[in-house]
PDB file of N, CA and C in Angstrom:
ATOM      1  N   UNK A   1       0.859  -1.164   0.000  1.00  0.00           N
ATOM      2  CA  UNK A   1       0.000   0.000   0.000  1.00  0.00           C
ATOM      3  C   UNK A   1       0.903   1.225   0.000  1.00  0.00           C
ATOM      4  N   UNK A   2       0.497   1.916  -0.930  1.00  0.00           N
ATOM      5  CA  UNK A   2       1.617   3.118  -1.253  1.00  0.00           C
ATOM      6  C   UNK A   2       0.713   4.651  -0.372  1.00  0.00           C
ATOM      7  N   UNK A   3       1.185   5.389   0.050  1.00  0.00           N
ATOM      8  CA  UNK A   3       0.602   6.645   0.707  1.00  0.00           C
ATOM      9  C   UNK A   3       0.924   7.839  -0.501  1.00  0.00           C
ATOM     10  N   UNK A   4       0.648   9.312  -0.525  1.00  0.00           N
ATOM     11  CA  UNK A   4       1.294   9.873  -1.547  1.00  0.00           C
ATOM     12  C   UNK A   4       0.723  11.061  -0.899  1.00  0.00           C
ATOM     13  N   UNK A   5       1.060  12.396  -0.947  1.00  0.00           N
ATOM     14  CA  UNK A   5       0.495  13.846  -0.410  1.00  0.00           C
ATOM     15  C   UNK A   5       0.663  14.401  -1.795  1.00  0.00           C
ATOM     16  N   UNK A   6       0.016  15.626  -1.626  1.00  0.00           N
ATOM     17  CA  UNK A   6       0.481  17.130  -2.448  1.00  0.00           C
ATOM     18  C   UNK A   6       1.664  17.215  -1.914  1.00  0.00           C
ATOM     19  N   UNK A   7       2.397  18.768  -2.798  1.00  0.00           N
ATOM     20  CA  UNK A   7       3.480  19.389  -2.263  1.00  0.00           C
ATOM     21  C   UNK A   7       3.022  20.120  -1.304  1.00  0.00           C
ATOM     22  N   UNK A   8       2.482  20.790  -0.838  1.00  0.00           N
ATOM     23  CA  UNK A   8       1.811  21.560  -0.167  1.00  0.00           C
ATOM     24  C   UNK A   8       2.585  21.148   1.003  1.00  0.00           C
ATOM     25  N   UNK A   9       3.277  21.844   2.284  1.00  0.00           N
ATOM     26  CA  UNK A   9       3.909  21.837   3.337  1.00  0.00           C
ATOM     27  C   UNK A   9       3.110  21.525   4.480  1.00  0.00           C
ATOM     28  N   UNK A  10       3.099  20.334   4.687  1.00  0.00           N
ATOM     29  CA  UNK A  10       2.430  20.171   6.102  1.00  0.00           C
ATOM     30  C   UNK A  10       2.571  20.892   7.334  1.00  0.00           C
ATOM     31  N   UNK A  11       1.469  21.539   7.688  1.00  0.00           N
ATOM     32  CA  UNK A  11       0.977  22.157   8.496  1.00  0.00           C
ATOM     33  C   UNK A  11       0.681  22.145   9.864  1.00  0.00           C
ATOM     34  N   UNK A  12       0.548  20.989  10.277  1.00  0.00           N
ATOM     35  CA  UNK A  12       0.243  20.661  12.216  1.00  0.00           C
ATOM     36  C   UNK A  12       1.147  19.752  12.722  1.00  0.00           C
ATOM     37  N   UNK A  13       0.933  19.749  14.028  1.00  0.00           N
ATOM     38  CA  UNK A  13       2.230  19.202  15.215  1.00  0.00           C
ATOM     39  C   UNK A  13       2.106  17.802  14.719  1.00  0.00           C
ATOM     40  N   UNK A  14       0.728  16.805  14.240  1.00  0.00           N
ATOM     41  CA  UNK A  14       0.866  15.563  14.148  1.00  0.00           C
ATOM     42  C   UNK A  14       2.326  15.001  13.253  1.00  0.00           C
ATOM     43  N   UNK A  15       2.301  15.589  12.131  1.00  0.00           N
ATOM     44  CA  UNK A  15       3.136  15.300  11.118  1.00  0.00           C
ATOM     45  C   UNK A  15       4.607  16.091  11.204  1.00  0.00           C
ATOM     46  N   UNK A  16       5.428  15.591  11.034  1.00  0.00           N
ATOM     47  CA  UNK A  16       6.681  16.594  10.522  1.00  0.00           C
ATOM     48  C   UNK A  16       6.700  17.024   9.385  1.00  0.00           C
ATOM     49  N   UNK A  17       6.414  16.248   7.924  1.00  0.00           N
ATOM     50  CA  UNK A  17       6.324  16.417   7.167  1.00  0.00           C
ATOM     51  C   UNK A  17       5.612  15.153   6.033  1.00  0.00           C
ATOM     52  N   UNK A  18       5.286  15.515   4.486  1.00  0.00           N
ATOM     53  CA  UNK A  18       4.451  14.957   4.173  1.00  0.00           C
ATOM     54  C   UNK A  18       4.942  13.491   3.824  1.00  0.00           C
ATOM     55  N   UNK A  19       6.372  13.266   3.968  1.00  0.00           N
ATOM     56  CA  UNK A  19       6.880  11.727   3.894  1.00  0.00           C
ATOM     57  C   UNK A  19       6.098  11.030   4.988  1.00  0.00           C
ATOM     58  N   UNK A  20       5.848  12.111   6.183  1.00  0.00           N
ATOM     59  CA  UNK A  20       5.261  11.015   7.401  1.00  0.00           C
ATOM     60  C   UNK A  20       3.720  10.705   7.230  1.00  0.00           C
ATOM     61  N   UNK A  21       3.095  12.047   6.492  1.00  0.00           N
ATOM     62  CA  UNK A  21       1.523  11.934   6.492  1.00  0.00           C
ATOM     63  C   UNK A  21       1.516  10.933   5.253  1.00  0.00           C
ATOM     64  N   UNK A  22       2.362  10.601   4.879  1.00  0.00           N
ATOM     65  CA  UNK A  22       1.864   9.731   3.349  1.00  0.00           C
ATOM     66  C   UNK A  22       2.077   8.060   3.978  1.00  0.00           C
ATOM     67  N   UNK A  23       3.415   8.111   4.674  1.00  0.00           N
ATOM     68  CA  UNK A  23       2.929   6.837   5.916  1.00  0.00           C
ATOM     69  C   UNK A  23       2.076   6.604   6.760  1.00  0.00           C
ATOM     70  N   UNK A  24       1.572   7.660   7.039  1.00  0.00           N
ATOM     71  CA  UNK A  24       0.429   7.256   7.986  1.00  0.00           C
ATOM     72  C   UNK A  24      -0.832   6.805   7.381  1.00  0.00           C
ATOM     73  N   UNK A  25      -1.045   7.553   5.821  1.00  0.00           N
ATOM     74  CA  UNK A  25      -2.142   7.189   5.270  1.00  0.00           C
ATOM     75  C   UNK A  25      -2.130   5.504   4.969  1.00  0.00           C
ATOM     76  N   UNK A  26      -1.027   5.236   4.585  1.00  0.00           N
ATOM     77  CA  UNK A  26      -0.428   3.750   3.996  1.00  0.00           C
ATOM     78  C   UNK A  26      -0.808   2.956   4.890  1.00  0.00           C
ATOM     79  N   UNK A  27      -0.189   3.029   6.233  1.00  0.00           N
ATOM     80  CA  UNK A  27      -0.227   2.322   7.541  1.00  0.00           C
ATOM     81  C   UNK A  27      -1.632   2.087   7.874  1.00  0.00           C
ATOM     82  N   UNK A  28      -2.635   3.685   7.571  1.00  0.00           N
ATOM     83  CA  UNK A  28      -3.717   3.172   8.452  1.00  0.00           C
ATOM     84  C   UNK A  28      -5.066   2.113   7.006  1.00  0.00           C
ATOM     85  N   UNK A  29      -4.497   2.211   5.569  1.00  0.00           N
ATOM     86  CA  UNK A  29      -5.555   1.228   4.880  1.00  0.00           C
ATOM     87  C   UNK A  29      -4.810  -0.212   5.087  1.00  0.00           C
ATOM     88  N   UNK A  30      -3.145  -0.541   5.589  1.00  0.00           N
ATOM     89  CA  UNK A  30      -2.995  -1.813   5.788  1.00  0.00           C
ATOM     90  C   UNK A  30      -3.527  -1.973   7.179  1.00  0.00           C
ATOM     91  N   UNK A  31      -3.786  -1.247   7.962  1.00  0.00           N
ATOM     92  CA  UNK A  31      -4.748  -1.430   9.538  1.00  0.00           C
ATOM     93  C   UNK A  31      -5.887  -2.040   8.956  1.00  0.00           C
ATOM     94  N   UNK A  32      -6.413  -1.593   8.095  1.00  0.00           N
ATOM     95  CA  UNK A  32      -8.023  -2.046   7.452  1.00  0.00           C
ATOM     96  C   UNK A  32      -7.937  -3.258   6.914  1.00  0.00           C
ATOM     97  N   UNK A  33      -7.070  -3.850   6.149  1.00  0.00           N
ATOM     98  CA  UNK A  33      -6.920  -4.654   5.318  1.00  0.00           C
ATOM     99  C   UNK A  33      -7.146  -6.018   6.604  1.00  0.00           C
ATOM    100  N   UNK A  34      -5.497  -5.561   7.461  1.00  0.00           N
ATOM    101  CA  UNK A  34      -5.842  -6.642   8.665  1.00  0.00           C
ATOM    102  C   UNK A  34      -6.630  -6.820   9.698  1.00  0.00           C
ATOM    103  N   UNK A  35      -7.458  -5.838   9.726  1.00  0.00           N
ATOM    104  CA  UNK A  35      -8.593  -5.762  10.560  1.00  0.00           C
ATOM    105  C   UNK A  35      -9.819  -6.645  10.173  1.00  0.00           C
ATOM    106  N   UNK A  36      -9.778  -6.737   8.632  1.00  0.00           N
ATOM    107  CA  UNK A  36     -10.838  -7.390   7.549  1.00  0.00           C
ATOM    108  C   UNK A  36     -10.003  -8.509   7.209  1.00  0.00           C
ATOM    109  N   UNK A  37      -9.026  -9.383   7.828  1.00  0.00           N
ATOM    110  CA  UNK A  37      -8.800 -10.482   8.057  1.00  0.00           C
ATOM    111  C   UNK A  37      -7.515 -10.937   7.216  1.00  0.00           C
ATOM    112  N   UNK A  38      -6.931  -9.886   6.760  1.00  0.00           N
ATOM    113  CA  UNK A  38      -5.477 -10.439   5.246  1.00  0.00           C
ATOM    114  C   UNK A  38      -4.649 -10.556   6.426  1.00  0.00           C
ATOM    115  N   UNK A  39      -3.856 -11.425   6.205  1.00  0.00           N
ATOM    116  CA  UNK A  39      -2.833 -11.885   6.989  1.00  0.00           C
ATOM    117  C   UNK A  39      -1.775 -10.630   6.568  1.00  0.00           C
ATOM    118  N   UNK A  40      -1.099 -10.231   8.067  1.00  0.00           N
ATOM    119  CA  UNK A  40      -0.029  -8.944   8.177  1.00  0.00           C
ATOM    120  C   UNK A  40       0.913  -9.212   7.243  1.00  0.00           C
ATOM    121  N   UNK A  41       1.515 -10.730   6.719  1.00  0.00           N
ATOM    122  CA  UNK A  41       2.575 -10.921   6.774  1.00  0.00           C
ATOM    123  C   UNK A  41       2.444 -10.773   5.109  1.00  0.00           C
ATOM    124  N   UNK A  42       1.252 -10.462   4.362  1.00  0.00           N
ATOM    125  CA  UNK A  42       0.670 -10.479   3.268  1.00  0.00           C
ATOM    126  C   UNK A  42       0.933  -8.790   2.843  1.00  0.00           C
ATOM    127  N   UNK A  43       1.365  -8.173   4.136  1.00  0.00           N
ATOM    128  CA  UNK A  43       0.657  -6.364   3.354  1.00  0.00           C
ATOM    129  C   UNK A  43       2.022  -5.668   3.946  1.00  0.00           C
ATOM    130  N   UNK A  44       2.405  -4.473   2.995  1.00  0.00           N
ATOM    131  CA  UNK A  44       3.511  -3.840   3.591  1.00  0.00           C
ATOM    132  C   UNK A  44       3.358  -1.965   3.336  1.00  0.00           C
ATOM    133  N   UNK A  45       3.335  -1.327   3.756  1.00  0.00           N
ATOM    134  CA  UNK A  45       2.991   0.092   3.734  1.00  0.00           C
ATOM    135  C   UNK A  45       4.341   1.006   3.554  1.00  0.00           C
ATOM    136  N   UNK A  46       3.850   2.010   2.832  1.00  0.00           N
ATOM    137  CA  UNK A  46       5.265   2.951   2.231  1.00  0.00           C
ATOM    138  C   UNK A  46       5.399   4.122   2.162  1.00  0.00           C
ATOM    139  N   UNK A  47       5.159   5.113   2.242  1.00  0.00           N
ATOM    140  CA  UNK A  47       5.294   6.590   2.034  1.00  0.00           C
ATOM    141  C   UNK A  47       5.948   7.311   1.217  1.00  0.00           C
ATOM    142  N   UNK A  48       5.350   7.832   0.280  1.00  0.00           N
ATOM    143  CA  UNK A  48       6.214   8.532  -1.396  1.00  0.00           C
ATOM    144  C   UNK A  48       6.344   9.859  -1.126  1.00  0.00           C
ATOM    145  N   UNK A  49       5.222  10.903   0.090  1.00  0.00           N
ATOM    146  CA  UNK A  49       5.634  12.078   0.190  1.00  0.00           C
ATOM    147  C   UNK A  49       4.581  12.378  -1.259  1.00  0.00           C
ATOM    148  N   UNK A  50       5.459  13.165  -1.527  1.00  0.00           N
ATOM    149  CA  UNK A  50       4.793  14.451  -2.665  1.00  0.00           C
ATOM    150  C   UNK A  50       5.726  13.711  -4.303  1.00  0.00           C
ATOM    151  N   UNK A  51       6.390  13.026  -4.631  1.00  0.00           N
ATOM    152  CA  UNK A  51       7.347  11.832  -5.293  1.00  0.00           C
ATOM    153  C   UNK A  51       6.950  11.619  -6.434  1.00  0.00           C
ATOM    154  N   UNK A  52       5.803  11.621  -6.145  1.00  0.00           N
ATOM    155  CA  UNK A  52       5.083  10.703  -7.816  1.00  0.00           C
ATOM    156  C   UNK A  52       3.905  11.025  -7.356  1.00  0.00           C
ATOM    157  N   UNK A  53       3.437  12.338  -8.137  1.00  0.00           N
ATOM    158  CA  UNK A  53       2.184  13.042  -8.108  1.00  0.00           C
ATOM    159  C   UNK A  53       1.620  12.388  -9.594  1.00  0.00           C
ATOM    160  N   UNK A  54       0.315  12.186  -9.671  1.00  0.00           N
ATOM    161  CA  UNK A  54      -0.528  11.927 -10.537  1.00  0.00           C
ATOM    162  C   UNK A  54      -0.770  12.939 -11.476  1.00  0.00           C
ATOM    163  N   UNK A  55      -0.586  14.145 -10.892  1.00  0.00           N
ATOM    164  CA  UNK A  55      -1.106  15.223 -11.747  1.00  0.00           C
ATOM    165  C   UNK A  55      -0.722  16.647 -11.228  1.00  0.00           C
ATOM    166  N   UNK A  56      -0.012  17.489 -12.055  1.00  0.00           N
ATOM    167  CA  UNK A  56       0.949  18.680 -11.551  1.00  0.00           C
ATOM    168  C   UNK A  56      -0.010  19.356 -10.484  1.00  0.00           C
ATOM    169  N   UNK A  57       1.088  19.931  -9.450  1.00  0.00           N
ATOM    170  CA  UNK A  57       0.292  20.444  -8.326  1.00  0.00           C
ATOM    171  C   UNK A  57       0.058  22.005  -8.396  1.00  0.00           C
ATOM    172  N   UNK A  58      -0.665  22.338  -9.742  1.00  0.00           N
ATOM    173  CA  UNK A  58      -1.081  23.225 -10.356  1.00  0.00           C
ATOM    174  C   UNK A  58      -2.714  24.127  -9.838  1.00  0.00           C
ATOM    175  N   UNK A  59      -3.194  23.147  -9.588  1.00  0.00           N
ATOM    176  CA  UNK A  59      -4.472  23.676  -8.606  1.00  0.00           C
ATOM    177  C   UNK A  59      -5.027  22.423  -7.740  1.00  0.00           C
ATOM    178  N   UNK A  60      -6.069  23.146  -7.288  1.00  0.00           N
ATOM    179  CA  UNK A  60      -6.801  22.629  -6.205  1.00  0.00           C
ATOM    180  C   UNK A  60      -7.315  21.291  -6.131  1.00  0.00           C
ATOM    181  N   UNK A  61      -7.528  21.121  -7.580  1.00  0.00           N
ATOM    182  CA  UNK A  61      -8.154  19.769  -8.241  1.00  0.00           C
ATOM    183  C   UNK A  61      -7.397  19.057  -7.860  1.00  0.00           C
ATOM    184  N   UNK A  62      -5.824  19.486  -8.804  1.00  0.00           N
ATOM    185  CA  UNK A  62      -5.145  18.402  -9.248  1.00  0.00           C
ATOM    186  C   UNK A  62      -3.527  18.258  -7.675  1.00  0.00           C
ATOM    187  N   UNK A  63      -4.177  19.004  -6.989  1.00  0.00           N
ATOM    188  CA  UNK A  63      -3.447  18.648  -5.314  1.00  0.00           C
ATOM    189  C   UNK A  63      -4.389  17.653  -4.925  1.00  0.00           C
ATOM    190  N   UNK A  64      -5.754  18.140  -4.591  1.00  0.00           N
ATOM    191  CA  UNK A  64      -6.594  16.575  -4.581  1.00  0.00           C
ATOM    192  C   UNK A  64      -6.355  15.081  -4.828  1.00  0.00           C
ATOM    193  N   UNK A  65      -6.010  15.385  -6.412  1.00  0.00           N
ATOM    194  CA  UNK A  65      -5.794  13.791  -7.009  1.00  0.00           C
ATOM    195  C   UNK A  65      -4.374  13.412  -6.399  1.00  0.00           C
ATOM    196  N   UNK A  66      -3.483  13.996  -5.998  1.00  0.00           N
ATOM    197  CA  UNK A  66      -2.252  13.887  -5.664  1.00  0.00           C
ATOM    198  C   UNK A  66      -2.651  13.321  -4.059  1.00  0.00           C
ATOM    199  N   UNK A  67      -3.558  13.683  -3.265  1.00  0.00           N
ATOM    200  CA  UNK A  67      -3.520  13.107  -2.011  1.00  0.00           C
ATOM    201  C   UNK A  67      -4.506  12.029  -1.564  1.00  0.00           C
ATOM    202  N   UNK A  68      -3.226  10.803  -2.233  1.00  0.00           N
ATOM    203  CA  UNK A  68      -4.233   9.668  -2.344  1.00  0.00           C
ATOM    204  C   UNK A  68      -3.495   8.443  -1.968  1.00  0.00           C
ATOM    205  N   UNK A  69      -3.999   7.004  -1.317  1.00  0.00           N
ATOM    206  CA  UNK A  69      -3.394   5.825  -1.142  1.00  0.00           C
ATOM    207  C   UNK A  69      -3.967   4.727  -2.857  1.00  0.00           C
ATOM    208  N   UNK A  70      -2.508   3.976  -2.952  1.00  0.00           N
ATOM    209  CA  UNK A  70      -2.780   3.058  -3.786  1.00  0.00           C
ATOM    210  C   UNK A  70      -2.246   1.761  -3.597  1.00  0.00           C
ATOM    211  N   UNK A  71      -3.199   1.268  -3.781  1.00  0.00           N
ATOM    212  CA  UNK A  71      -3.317   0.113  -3.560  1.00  0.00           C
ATOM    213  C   UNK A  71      -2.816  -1.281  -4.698  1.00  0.00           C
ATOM    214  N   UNK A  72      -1.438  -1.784  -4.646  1.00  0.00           N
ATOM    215  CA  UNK A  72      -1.091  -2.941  -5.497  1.00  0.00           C
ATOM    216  C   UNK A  72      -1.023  -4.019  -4.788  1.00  0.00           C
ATOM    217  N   UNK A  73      -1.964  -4.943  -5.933  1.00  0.00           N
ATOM    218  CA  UNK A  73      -1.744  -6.752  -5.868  1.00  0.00           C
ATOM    219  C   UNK A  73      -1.433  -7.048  -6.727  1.00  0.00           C
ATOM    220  N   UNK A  74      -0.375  -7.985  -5.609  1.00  0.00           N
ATOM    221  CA  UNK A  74       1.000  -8.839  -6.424  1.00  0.00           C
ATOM    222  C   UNK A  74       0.600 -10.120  -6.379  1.00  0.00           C
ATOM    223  N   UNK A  75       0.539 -10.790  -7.582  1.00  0.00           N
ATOM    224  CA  UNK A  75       0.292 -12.386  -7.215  1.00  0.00           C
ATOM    225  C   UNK A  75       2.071 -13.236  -7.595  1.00  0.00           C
ATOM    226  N   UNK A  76       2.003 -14.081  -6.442  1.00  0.00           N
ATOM    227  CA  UNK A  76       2.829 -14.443  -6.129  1.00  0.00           C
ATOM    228  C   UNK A  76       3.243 -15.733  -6.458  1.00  0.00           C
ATOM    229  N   UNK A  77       1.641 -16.855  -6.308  1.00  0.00           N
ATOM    230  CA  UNK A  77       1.409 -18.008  -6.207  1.00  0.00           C
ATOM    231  C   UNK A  77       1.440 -18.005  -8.198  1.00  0.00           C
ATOM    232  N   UNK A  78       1.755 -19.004  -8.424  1.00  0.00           N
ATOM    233  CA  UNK A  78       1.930 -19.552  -9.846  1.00  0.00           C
ATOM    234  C   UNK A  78       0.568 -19.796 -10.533  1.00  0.00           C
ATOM    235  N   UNK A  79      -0.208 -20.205  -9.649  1.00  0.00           N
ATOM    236  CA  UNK A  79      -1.199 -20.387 -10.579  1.00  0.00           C
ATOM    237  C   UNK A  79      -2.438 -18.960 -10.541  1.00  0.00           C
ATOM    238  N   UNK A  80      -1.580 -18.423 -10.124  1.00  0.00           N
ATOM    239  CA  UNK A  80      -2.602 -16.922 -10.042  1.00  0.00           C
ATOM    240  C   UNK A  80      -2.028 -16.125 -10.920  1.00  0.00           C
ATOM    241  N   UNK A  81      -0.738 -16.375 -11.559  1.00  0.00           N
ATOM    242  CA  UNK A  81       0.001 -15.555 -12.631  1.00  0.00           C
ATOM    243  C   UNK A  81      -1.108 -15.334 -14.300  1.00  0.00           C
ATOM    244  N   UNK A  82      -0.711 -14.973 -14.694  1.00  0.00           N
ATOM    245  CA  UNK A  82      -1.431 -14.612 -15.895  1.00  0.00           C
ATOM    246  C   UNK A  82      -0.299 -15.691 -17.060  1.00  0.00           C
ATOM    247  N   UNK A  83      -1.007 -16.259 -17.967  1.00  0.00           N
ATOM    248  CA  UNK A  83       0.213 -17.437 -18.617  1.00  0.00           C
ATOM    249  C   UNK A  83       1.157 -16.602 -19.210  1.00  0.00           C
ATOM    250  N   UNK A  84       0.846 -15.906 -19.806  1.00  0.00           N
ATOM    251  CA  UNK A  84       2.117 -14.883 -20.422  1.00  0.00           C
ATOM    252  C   UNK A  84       2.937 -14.451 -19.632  1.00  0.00           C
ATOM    253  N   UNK A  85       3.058 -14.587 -18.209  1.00  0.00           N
ATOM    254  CA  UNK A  85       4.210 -14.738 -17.692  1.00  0.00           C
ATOM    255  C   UNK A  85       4.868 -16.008 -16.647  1.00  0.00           C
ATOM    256  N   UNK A  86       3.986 -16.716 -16.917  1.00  0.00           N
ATOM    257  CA  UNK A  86       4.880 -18.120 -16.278  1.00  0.00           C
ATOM    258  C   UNK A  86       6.161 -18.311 -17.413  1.00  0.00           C
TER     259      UNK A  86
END
């Protein structure tokens, strides 16, 4: 689970800065994940900060789309691969 902010300078005592608020976002949808029963040892959380914005942080909109968690599944097991890559 990837976290991600705007550039925009974080603002309150919780955070130091937005590397930490983009972990915390990460941290708290793998809280959900294992709360709804995925095994911990299945999920790993990351923080990109402001890194890899979706869309220039040009306005209001497109800071929005920038402050967001994403979510990748990896299949691991062989027979969950797609044949074009076994």
């Amino acid at each position: 689970v990837e976290g991600h902010t705007d550039t925009l300078p974080i603002t309150n005592e919780r955070f130091a800065s937005n590397w930490e608020l983009s972990a915390v976002r990460a941290a708290s949808v793998v809280r959900l994940f294992i709360e709804s029963g995925v095994q911990d040892a299945r999920l790993s959380a990351i923080g990109h900060g402001a890194t890899r914005p979706v869309a220039p942080n040009d306005t209001p909109a497109n800071q929005a789309r920038n402050r967001r968690v994403a979510v990748m599944i990896l299949a691991t097991t062989p027979e969950l691969l797609p044949a074009a890559m076994k």
